[in-house]
PDB file of N, CA and C in Angstrom:
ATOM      1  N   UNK A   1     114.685  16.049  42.653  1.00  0.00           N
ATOM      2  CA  UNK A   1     115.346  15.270  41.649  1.00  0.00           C
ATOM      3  C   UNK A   1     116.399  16.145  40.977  1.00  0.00           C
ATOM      4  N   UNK A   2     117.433  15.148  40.879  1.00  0.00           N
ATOM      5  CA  UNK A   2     118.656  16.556  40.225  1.00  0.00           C
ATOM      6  C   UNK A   2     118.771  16.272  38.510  1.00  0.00           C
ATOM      7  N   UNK A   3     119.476  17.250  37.897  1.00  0.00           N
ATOM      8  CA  UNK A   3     119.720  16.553  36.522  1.00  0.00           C
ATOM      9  C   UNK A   3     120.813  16.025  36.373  1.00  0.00           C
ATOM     10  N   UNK A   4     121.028  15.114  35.274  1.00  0.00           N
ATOM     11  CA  UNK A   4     122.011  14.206  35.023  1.00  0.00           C
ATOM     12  C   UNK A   4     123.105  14.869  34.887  1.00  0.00           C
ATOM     13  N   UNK A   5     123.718  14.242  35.307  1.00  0.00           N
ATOM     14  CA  UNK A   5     125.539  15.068  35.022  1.00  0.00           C
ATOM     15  C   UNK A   5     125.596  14.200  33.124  1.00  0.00           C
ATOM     16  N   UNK A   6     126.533  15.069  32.615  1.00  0.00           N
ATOM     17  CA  UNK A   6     127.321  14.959  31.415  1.00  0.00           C
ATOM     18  C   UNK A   6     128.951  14.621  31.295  1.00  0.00           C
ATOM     19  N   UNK A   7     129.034  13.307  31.294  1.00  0.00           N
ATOM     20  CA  UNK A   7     130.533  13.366  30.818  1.00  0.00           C
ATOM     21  C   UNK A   7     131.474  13.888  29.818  1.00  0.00           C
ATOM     22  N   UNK A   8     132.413  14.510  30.199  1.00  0.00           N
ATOM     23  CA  UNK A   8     133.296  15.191  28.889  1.00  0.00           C
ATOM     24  C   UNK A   8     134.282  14.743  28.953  1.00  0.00           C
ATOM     25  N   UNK A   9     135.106  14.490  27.464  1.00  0.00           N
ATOM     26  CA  UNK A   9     136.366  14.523  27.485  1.00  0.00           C
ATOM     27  C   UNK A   9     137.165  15.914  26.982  1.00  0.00           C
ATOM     28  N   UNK A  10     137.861  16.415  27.285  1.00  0.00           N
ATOM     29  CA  UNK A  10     138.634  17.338  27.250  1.00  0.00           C
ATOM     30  C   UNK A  10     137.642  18.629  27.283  1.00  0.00           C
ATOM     31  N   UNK A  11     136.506  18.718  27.918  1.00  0.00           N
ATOM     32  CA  UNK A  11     135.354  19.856  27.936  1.00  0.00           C
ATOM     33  C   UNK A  11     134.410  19.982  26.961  1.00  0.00           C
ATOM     34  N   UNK A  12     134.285  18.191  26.029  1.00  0.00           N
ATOM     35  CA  UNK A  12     133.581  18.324  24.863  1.00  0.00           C
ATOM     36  C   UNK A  12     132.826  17.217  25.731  1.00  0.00           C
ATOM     37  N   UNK A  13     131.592  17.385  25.196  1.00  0.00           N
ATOM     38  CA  UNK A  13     130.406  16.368  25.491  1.00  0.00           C
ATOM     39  C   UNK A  13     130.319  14.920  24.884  1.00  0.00           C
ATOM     40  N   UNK A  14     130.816  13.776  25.795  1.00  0.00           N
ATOM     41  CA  UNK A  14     131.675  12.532  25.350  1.00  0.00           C
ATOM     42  C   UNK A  14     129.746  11.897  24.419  1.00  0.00           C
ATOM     43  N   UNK A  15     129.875  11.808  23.199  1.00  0.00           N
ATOM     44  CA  UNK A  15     128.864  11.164  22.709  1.00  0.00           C
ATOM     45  C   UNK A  15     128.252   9.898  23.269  1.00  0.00           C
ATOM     46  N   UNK A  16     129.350   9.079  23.345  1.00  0.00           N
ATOM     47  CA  UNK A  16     128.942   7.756  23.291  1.00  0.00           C
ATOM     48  C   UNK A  16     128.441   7.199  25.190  1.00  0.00           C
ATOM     49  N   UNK A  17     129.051   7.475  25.722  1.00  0.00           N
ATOM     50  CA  UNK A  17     128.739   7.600  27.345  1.00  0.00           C
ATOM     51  C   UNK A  17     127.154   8.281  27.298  1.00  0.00           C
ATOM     52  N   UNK A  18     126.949   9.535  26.314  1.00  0.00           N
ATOM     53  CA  UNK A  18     125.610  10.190  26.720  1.00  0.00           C
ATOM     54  C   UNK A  18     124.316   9.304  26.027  1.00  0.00           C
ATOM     55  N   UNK A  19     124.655   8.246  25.266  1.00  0.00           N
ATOM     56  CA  UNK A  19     123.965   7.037  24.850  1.00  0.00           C
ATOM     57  C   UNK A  19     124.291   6.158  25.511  1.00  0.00           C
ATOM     58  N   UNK A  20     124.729   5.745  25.811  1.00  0.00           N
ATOM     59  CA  UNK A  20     124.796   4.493  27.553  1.00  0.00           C
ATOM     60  C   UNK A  20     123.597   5.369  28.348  1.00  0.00           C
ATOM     61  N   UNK A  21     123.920   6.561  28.717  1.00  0.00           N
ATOM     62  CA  UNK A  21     122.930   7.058  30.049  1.00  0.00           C
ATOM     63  C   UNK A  21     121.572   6.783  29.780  1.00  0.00           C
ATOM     64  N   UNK A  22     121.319   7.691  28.354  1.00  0.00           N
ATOM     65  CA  UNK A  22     120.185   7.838  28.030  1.00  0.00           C
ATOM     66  C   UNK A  22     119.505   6.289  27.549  1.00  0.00           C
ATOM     67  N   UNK A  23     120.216   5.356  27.112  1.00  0.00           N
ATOM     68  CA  UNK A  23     119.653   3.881  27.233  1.00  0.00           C
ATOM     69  C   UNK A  23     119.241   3.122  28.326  1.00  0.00           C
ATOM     70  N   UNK A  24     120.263   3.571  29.351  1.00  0.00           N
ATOM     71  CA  UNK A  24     119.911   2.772  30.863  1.00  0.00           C
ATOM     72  C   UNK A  24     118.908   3.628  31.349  1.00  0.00           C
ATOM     73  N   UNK A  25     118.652   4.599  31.287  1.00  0.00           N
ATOM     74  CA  UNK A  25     116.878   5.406  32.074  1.00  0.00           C
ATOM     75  C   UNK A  25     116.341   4.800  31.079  1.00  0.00           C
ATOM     76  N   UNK A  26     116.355   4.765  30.023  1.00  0.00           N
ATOM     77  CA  UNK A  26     114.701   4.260  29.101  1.00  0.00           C
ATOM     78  C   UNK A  26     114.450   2.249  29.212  1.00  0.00           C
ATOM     79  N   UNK A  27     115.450   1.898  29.752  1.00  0.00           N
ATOM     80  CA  UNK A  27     115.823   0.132  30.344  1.00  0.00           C
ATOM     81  C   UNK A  27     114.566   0.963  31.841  1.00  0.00           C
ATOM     82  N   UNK A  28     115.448   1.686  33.094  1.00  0.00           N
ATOM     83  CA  UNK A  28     114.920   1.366  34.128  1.00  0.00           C
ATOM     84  C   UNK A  28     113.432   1.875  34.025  1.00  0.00           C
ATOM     85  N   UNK A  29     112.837   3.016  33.417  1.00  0.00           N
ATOM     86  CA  UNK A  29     111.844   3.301  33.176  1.00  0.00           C
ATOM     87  C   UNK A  29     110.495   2.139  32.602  1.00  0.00           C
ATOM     88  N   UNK A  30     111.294   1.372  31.576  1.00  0.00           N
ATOM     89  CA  UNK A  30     110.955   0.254  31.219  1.00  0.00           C
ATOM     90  C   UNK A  30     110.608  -0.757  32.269  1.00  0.00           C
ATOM     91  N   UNK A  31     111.269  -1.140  32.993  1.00  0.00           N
ATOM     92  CA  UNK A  31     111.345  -1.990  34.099  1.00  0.00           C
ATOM     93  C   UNK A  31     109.961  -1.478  35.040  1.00  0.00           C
ATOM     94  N   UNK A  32     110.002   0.128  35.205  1.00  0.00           N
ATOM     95  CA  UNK A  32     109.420   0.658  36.149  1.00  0.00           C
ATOM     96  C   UNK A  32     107.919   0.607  35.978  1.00  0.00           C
ATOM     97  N   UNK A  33     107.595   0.592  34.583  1.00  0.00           N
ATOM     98  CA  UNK A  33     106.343   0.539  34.155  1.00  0.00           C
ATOM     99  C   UNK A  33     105.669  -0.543  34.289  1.00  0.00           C
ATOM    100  N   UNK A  34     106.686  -1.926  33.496  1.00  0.00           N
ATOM    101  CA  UNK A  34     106.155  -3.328  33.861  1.00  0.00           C
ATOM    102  C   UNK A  34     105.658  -3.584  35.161  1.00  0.00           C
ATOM    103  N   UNK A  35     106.954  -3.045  36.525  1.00  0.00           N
ATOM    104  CA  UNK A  35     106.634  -3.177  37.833  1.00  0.00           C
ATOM    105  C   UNK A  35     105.125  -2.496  37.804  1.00  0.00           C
ATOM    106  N   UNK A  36     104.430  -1.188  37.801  1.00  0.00           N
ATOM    107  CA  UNK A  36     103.391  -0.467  37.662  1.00  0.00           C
ATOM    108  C   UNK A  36     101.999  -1.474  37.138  1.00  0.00           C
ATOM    109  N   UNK A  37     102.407  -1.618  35.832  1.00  0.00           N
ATOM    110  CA  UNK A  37     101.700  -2.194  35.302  1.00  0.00           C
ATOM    111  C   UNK A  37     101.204  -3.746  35.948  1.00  0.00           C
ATOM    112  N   UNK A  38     101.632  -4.995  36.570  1.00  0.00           N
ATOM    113  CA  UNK A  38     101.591  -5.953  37.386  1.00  0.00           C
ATOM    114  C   UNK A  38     100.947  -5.656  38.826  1.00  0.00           C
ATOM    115  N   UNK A  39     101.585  -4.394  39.486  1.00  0.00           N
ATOM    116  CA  UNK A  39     100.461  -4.161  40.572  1.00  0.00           C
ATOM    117  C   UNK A  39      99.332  -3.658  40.375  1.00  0.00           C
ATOM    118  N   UNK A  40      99.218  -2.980  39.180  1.00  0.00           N
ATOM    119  CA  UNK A  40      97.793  -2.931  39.198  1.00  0.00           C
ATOM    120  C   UNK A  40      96.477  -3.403  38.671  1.00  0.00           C
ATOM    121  N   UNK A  41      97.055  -4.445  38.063  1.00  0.00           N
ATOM    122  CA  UNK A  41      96.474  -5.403  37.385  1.00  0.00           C
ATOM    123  C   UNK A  41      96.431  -6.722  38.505  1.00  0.00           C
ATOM    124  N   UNK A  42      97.577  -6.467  39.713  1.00  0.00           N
ATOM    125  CA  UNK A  42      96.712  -7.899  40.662  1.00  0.00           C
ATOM    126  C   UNK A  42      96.048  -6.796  41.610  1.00  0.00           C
ATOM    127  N   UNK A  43      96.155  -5.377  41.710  1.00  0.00           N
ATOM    128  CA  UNK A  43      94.785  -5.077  42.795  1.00  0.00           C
ATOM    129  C   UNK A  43      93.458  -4.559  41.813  1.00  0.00           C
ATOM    130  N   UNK A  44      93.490  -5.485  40.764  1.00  0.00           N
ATOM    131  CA  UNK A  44      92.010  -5.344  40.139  1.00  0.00           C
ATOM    132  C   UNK A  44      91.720  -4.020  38.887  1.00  0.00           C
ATOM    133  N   UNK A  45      92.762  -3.437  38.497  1.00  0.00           N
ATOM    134  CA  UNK A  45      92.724  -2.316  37.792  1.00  0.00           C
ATOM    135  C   UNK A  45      93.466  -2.718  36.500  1.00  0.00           C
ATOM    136  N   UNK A  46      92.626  -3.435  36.359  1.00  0.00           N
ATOM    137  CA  UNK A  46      93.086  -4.096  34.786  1.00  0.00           C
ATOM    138  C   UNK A  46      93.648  -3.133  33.755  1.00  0.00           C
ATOM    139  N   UNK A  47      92.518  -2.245  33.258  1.00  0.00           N
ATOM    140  CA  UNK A  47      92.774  -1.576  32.325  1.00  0.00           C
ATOM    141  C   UNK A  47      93.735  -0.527  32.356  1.00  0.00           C
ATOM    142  N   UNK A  48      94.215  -0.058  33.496  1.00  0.00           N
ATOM    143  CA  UNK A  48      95.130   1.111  33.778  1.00  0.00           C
ATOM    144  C   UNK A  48      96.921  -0.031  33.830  1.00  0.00           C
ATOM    145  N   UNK A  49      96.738  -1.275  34.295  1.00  0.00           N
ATOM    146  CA  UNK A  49      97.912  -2.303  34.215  1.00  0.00           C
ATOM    147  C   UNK A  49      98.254  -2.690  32.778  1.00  0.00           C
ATOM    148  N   UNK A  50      97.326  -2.337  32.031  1.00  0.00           N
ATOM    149  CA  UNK A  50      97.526  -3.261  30.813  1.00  0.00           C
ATOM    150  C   UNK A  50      98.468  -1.950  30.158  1.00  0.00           C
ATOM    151  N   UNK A  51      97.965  -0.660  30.448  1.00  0.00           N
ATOM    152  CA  UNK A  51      98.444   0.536  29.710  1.00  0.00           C
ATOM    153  C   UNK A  51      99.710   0.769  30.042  1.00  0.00           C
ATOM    154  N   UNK A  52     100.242   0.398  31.465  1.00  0.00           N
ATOM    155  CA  UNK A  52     101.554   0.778  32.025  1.00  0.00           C
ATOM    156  C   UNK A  52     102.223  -0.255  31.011  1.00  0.00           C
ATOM    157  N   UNK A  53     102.040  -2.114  30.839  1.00  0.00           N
ATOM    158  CA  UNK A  53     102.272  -2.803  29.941  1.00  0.00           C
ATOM    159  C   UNK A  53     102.769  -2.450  29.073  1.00  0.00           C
ATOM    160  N   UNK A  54     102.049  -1.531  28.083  1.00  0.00           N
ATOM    161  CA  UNK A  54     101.996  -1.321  26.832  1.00  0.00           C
ATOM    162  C   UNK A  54     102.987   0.295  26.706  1.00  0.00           C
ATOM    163  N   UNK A  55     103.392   1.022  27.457  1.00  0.00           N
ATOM    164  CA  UNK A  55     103.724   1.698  28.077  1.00  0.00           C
ATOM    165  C   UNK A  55     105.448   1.236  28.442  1.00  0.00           C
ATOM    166  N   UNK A  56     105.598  -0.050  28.658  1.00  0.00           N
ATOM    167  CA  UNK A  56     107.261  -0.624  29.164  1.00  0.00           C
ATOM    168  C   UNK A  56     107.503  -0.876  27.428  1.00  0.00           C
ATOM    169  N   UNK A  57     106.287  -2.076  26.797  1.00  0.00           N
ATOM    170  CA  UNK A  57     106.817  -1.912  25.587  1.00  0.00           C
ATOM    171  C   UNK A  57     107.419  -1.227  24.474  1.00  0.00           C
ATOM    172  N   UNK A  58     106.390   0.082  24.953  1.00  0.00           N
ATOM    173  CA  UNK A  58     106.821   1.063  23.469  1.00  0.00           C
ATOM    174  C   UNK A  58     108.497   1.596  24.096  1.00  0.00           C
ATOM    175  N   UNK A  59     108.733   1.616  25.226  1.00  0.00           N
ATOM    176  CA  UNK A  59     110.104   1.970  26.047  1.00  0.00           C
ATOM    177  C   UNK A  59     110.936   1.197  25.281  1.00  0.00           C
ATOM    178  N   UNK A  60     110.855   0.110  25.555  1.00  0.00           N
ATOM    179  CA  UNK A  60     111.725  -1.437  25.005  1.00  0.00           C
ATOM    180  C   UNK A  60     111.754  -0.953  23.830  1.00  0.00           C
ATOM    181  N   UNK A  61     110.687  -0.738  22.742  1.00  0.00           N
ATOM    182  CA  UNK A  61     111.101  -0.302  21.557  1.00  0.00           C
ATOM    183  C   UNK A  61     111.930   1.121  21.489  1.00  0.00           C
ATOM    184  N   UNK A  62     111.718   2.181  22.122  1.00  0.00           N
ATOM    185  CA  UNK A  62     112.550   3.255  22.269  1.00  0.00           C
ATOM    186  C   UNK A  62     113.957   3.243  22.513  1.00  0.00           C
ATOM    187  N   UNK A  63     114.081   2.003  23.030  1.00  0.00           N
ATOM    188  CA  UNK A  63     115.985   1.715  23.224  1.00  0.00           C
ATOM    189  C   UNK A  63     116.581   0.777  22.197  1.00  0.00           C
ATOM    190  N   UNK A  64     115.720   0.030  21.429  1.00  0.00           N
ATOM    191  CA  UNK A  64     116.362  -0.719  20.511  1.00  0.00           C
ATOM    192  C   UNK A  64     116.589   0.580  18.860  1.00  0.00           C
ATOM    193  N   UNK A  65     115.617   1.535  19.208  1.00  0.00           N
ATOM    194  CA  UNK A  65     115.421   2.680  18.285  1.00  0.00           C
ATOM    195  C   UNK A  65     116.973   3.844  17.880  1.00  0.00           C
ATOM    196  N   UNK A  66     117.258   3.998  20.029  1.00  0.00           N
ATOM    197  CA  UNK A  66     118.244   4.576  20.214  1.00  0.00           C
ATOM    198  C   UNK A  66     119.816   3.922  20.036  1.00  0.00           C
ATOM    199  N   UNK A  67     119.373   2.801  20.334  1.00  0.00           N
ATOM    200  CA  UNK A  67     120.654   1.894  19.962  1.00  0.00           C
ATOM    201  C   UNK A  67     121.274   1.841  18.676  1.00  0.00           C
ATOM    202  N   UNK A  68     120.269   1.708  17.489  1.00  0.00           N
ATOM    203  CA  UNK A  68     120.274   1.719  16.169  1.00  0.00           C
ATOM    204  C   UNK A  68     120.794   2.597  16.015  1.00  0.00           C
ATOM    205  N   UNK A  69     120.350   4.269  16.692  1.00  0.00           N
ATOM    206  CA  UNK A  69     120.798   5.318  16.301  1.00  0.00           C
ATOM    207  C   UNK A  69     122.544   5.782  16.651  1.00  0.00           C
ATOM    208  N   UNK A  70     122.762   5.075  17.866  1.00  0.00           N
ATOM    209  CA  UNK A  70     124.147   4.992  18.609  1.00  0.00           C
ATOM    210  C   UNK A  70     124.781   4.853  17.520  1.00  0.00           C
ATOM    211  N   UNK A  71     124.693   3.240  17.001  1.00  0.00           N
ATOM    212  CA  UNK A  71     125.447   2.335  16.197  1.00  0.00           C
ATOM    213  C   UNK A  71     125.534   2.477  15.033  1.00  0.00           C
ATOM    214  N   UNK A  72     124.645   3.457  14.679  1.00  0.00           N
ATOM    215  CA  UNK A  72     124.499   3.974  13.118  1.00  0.00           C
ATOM    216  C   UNK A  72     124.026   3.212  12.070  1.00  0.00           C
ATOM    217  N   UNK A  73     122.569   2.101  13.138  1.00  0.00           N
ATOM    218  CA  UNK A  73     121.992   0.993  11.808  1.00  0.00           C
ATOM    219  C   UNK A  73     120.947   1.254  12.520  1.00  0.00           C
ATOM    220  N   UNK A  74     120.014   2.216  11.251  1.00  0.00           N
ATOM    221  CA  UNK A  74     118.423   2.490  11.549  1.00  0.00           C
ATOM    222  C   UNK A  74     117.844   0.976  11.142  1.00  0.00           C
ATOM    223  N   UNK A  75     116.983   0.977  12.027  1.00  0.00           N
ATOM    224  CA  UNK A  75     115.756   0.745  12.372  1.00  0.00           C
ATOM    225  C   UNK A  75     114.380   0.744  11.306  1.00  0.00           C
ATOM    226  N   UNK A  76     114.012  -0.369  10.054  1.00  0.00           N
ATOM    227  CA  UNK A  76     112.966  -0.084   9.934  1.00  0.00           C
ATOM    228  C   UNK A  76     111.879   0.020  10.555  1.00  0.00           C
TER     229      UNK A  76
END
């Protein structure tokens, strides 16, 4: 696995692009868990499906968190 490249403008670290990135991994991660969470809850492993579940949620909340923070309107 490689690490993320960083966009710059003029050799400065472009802020707002590095909040797009970091929103879309905590979206696909999100996604990835739900997926997780659904297979293993239909091959019978309830309790480990419900956690991946709960697991996409707190994600989902982690990007509406970061978004706030982008946009400069916290989040109670």
């Amino acid at each position: 696995m490689s690490r993320l490249r960083y966009e710059t403008k003029g050799g400065n670290l472009d802020e707002s692009a590095t909040y797009l990135q970091l929103i879309e991994h905590l979206r696909l991660a999100a996604e990835a868990s739900y997926a997780l969470g659904h297979f293993k809850k239909a091959n019978d492993d309830k309790l480990i499906g419900q956690g991946f579940l709960a697991i996409g949620q707190m994600l989902e909340r982690c990007v509406e968190q970061v978004t706030a923070l982008a946009t400069g309107k916290l989040l109670q």
